[in-house]
Each structure stands twice: as C-alpha cells, then as structure tokens.
N, C-alpha and C. Protein backbone atom coordinates (compact mmCIF):
# COMPACT_ATOMS: atom_id res chain seq x y z
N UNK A 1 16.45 -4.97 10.39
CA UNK A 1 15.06 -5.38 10.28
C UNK A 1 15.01 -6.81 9.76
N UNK A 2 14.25 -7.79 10.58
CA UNK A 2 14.15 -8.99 10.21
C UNK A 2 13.10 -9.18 8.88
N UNK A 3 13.30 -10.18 7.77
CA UNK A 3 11.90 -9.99 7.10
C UNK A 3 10.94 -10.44 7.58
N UNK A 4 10.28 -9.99 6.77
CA UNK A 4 8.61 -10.25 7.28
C UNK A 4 7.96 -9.80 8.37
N UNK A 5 9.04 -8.57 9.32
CA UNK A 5 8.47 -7.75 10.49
C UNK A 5 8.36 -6.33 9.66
N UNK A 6 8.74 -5.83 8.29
CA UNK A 6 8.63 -4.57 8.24
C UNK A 6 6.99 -4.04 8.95
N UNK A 7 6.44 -4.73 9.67
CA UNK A 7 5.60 -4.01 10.31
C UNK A 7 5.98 -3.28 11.28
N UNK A 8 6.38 -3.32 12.25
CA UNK A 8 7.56 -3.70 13.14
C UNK A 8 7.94 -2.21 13.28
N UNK A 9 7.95 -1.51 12.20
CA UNK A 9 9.32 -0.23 11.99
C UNK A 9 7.98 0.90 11.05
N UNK A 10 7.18 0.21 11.02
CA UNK A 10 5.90 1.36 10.19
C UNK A 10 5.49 2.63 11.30
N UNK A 11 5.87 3.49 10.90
CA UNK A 11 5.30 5.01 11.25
C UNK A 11 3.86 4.74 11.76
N UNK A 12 2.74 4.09 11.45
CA UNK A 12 1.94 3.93 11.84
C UNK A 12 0.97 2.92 12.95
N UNK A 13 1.88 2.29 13.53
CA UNK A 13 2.33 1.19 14.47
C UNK A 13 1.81 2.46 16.02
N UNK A 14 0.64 1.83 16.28
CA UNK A 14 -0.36 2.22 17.76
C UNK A 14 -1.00 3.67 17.31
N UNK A 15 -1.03 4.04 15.88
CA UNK A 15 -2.19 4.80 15.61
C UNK A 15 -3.86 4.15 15.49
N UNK A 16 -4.52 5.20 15.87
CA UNK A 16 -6.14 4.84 15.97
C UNK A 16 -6.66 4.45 14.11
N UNK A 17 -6.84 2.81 14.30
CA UNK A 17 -7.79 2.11 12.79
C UNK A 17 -8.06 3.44 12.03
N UNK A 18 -9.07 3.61 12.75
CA UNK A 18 -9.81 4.42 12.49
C UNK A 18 -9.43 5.50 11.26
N UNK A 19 -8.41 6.07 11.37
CA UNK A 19 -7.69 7.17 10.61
C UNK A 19 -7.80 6.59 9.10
N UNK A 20 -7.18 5.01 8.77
CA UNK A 20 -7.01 4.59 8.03
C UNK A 20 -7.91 4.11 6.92
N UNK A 21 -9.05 4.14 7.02
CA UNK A 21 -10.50 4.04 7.02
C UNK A 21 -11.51 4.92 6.98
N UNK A 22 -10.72 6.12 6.46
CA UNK A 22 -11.68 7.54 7.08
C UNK A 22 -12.20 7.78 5.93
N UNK A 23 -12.85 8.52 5.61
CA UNK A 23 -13.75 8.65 4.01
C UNK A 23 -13.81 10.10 4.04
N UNK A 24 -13.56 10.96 4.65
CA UNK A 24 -13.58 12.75 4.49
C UNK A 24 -11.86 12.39 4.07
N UNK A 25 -12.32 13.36 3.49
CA UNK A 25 -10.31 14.32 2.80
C UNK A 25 -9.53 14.28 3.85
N UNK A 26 -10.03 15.23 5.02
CA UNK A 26 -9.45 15.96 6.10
C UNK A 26 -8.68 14.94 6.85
N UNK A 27 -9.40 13.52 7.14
CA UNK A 27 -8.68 12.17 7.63
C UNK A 27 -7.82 11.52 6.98
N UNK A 28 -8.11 11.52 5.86
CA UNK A 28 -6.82 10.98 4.99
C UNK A 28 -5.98 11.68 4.23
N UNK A 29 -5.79 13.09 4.88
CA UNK A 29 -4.65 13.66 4.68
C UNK A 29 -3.86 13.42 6.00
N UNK A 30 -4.27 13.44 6.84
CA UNK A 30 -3.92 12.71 8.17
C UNK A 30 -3.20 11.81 8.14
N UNK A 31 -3.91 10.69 7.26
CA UNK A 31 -3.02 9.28 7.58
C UNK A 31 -1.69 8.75 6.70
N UNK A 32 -2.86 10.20 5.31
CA UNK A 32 -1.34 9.88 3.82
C UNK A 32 -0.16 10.71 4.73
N UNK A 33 0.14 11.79 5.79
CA UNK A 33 1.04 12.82 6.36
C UNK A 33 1.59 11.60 6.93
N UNK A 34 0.85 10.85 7.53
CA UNK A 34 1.99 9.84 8.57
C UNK A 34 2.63 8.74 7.91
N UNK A 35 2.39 8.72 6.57
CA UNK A 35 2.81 7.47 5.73
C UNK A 35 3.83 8.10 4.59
N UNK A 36 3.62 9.36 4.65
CA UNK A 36 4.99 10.25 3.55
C UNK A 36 6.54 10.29 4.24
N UNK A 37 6.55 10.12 5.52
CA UNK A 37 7.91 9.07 6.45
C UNK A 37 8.03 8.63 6.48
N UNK A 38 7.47 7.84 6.48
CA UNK A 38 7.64 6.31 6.88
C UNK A 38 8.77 5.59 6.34
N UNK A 39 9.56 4.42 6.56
CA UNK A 39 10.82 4.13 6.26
C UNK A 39 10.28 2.71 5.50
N UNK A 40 8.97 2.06 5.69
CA UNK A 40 8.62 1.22 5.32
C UNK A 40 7.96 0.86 4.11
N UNK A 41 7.38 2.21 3.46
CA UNK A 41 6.55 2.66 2.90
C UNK A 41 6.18 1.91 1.62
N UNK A 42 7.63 1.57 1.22
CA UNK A 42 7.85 0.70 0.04
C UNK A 42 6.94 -0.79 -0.13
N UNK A 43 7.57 -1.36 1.62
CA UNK A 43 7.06 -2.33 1.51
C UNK A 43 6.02 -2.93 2.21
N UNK A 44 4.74 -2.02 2.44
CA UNK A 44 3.42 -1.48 2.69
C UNK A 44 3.15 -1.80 1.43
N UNK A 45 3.65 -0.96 0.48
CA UNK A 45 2.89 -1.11 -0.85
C UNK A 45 2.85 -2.04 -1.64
N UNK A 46 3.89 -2.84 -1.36
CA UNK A 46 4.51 -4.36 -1.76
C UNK A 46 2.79 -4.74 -1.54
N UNK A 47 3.20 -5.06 -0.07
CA UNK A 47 2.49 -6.04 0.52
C UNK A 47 0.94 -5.77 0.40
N UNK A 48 0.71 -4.66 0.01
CA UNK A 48 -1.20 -4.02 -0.64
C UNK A 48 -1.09 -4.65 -1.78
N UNK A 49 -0.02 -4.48 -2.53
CA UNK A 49 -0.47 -5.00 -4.05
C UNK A 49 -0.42 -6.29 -4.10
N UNK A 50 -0.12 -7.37 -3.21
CA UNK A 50 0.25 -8.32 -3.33
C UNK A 50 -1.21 -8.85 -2.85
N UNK A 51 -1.66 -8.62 -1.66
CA UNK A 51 -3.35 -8.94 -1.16
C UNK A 51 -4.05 -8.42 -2.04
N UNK A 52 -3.90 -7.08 -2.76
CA UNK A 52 -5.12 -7.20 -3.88
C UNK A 52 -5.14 -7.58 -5.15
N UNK A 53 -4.24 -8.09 -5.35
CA UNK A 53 -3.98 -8.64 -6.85
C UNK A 53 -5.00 -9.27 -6.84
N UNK A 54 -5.88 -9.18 -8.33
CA UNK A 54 -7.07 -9.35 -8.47
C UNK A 54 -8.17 -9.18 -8.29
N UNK A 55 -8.58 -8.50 -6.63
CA UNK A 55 -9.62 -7.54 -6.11
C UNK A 55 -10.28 -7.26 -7.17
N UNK A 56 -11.50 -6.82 -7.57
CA UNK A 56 -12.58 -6.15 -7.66
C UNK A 56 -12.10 -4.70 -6.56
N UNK A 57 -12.64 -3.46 -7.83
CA UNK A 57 -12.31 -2.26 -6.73
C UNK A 57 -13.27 -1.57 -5.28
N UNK A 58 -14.97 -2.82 -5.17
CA UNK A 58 -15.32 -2.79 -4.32
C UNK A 58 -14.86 -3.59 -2.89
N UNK A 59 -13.75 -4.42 -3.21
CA UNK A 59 -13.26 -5.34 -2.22
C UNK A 59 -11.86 -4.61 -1.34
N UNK A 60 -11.32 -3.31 -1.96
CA UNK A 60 -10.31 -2.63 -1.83
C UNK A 60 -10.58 -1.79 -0.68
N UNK A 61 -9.78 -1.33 0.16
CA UNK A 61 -10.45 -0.29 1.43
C UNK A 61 -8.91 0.44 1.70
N UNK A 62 -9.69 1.31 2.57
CA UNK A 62 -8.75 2.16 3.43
C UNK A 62 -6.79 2.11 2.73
N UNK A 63 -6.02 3.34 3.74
CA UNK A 63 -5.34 3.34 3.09
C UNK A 63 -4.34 2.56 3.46
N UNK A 64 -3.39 2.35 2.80
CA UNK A 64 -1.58 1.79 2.80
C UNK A 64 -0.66 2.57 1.71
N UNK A 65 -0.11 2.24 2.61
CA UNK A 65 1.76 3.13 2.10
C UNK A 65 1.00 4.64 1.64
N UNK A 66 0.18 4.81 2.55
CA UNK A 66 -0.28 6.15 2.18
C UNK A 66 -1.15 6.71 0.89
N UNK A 67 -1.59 5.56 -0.04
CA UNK A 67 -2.19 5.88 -1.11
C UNK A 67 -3.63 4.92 -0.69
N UNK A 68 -5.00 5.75 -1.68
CA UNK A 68 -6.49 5.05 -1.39
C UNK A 68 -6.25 4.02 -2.41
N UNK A 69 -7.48 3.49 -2.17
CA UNK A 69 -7.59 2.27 -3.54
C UNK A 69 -7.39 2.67 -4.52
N UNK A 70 -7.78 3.75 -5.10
CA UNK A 70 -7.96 3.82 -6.99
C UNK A 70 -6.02 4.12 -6.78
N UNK A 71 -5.49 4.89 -5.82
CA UNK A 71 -4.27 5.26 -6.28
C UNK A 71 -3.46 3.82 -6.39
N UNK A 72 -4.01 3.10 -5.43
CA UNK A 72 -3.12 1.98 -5.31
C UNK A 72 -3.45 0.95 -7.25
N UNK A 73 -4.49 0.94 -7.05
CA UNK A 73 -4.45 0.36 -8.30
C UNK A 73 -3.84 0.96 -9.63
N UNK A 74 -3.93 2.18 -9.32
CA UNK A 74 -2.63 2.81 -10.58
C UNK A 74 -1.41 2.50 -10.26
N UNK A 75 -0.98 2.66 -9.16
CA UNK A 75 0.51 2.00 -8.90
C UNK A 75 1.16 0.48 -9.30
N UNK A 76 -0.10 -0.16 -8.74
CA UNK A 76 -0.36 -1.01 -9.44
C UNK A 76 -0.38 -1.22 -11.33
N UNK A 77 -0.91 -0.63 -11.78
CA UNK A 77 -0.81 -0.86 -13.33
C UNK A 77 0.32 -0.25 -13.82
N UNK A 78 1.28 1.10 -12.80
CA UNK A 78 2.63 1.34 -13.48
C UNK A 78 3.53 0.08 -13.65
N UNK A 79 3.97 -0.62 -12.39
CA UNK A 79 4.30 -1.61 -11.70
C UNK A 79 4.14 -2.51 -12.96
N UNK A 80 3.31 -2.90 -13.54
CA UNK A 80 3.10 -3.77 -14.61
C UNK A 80 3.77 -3.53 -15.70
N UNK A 81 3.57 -2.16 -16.44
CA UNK A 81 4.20 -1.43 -17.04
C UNK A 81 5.38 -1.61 -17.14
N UNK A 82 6.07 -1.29 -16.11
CA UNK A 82 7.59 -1.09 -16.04
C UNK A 82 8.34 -2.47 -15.87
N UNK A 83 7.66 -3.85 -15.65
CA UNK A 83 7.88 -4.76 -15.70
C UNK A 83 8.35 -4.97 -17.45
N UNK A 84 6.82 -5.24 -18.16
CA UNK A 84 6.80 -5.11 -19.26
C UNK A 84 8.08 -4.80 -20.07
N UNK A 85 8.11 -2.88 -19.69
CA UNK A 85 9.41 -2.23 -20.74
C UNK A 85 10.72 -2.60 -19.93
N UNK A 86 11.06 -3.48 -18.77
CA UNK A 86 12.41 -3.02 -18.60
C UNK A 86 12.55 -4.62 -18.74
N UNK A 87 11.92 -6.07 -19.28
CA UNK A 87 12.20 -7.12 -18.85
C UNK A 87 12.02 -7.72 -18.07
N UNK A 88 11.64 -7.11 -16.90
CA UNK A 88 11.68 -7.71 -15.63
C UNK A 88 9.99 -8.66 -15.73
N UNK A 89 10.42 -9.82 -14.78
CA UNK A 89 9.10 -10.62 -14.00
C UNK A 89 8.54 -9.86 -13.26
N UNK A 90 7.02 -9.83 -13.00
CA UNK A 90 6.20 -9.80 -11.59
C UNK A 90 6.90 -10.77 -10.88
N UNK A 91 7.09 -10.88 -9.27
CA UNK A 91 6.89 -11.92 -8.24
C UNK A 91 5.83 -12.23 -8.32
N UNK A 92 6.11 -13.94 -8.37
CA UNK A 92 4.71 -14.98 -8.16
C UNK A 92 4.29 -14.73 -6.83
N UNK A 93 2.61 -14.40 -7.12
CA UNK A 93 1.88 -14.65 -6.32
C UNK A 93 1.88 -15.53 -5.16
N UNK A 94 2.35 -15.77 -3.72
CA UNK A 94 1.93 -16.82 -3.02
C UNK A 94 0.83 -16.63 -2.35
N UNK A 95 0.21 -17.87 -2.27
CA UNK A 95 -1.26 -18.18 -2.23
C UNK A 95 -0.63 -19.20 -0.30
C-alpha cells in the first residue's frame, strides 16, 4: 500500500454515501459491520481525528473507522491521554 492511498484498500470503497450518514441505529449498524474488517480502519481514524481536531461537535457527521461523532471524540480524548501518560507527542497538525 502506497501512502496516502489507504483509501484505496477501505472495505467501504463503492458503498452507497448514504449508509454513512444514516441517523436510525439499524443503518449504522450497517456501516459500523462493514468497518469492524476493514484492514484500514486504523487509519480512517487517523485521518477523522486529524480533520476534526478542533470541530465544534455540531460540525462532526456521519461515520469513519466505524465509530459516530461523540465516539470519535472519545477516541479522540483517549488518544490524548495516552500521549500524556506514555510521553509520547501528538503529530503536528498539517494545515
């Protein structure tokens, strides 16, 4: 996998928008089922937390790497966390 194509290799690559964007349960158990394989999944979530860093949680939508907004933003605040206790940097933001 070349970088910057992990799109490329996503489980969800020529599924219908739509799914991803769904607001009943029943659809986004749908779309979290096709994103619990996925080989990419990791770096889906990379790449969500990286576009919403900083969001407002009305600016947040639909899903990636299989989690909604509020989940993503907890992942998000572990992520911080575990930075924190193990030493490690965040990656700088590129703008």
């Amino acid at each position: 996998m070349e970088p910057g194509n992990w799109q490329d290799d996503a489980s969800c690559v020529g599924s219908d928008l739509d799914l991803w964007f769904a607001g009943r349960p029943p659809e986004q158990l749908a779309a979290k089922a096709i994103c619990a394989g996925c080989g990419v999944r990791a770096e889906c979530l990379a790449d969500a937390l990286r576009l919403e860093d900083g969001l407002p949680s009305s600016l947040r939508f639909g899903i990636r790497a299989g989690l909604l907004p509020a989940e993503r933003v907890a992942a998000a605040s572990r992520r911080r966390t575990s930075w924190r206790l193990y030493g490690k940097r965040p990656p700088q933001r590129v703008m």
